[in-house]
C-alpha atoms as a PDB file:
ATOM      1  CA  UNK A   1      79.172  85.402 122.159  1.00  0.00           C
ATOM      2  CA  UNK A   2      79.500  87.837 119.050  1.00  0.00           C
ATOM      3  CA  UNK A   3      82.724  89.143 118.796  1.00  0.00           C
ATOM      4  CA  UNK A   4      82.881  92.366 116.277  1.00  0.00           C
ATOM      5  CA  UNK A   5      85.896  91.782 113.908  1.00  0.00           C
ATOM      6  CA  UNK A   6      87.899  94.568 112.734  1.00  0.00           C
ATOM      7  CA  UNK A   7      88.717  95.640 109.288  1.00  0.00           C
ATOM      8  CA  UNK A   8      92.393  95.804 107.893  1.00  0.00           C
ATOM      9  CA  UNK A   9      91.670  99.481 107.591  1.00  0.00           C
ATOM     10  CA  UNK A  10      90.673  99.260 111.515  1.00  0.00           C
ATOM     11  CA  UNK A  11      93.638  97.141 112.530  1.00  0.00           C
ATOM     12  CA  UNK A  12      96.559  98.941 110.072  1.00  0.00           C
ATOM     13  CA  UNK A  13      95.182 103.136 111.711  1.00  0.00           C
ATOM     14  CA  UNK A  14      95.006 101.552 114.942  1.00  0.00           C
ATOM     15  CA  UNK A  15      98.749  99.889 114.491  1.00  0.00           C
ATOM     16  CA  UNK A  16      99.777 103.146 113.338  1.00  0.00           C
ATOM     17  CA  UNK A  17      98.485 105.143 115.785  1.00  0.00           C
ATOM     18  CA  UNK A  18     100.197 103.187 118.662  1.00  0.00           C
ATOM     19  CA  UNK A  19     103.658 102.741 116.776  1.00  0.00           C
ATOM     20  CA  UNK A  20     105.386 105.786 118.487  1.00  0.00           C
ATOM     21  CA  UNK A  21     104.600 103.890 121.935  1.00  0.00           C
ATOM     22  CA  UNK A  22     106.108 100.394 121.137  1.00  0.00           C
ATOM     23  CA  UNK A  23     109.432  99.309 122.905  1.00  0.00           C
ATOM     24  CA  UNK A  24     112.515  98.857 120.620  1.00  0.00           C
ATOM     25  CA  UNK A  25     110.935 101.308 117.840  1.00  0.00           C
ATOM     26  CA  UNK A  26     113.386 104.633 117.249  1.00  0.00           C
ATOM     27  CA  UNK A  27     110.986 107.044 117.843  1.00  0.00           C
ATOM     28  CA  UNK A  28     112.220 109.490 114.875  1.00  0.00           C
ATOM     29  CA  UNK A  29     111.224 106.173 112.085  1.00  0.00           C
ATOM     30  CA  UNK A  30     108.055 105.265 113.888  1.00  0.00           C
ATOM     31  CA  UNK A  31     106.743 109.194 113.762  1.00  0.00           C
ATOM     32  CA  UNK A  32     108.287 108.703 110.185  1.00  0.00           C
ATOM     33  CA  UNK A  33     106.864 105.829 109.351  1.00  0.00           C
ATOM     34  CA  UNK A  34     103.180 107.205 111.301  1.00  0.00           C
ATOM     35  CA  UNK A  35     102.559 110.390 109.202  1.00  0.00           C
ATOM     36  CA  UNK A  36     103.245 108.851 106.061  1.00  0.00           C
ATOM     37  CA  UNK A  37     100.687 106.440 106.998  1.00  0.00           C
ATOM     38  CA  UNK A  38      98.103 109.444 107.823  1.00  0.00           C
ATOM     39  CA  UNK A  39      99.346 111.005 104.980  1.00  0.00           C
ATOM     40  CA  UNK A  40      98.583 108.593 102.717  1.00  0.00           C
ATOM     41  CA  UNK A  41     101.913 108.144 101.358  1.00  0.00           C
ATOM     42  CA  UNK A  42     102.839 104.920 102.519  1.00  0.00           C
ATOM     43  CA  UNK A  43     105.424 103.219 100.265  1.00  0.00           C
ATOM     44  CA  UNK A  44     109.107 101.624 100.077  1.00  0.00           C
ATOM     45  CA  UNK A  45     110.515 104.815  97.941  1.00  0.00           C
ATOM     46  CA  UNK A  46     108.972 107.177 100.925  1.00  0.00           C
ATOM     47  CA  UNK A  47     110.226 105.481 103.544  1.00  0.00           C
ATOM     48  CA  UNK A  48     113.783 105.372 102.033  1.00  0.00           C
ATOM     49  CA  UNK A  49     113.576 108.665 101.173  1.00  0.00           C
ATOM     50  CA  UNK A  50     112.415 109.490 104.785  1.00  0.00           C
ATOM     51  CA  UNK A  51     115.027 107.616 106.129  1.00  0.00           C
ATOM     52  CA  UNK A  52     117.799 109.548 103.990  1.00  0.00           C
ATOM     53  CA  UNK A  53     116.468 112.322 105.295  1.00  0.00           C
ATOM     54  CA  UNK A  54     116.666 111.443 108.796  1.00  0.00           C
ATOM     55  CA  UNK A  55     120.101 109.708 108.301  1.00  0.00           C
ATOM     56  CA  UNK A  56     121.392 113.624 106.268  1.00  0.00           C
ATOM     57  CA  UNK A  57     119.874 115.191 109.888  1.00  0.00           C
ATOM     58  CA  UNK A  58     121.746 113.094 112.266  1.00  0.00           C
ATOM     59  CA  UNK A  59     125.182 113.795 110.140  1.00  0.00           C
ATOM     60  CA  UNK A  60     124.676 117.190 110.659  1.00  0.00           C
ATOM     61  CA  UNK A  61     123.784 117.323 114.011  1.00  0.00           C
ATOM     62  CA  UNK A  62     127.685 115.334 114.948  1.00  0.00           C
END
């Protein structure tokens, strides 16, 4: 019984790619979160940056 083991490249796109489906997860951070994954910008001063950006929206919006 051979089981194939993933990469951390296999496990982290495949993580990513199911992120927007997970329970609990606000869907505006995970598709944040997602395409700076794919866009290979992945990193704390992105994500705070992102979520800045998101929080500025939301103000404006109420």
């Amino acid at each position: 019984m051979s089981k194939e083991v993933k990469s951390g490249q296999e496990i982290l796109d495949s993580f990513f790619e199911t992120i927007q489906s997970l329970k609990g997860v606000d869907p505006k951070i995970s598709q944040l979160i997602s395409q700076l994954y794919k866009d290979d910008l992945l990193s704390e001063k992105a994500i705070k940056n992102g979520l800045e950006q998101l929080r500025k929206k939301d103000e404006k919006q109420t």
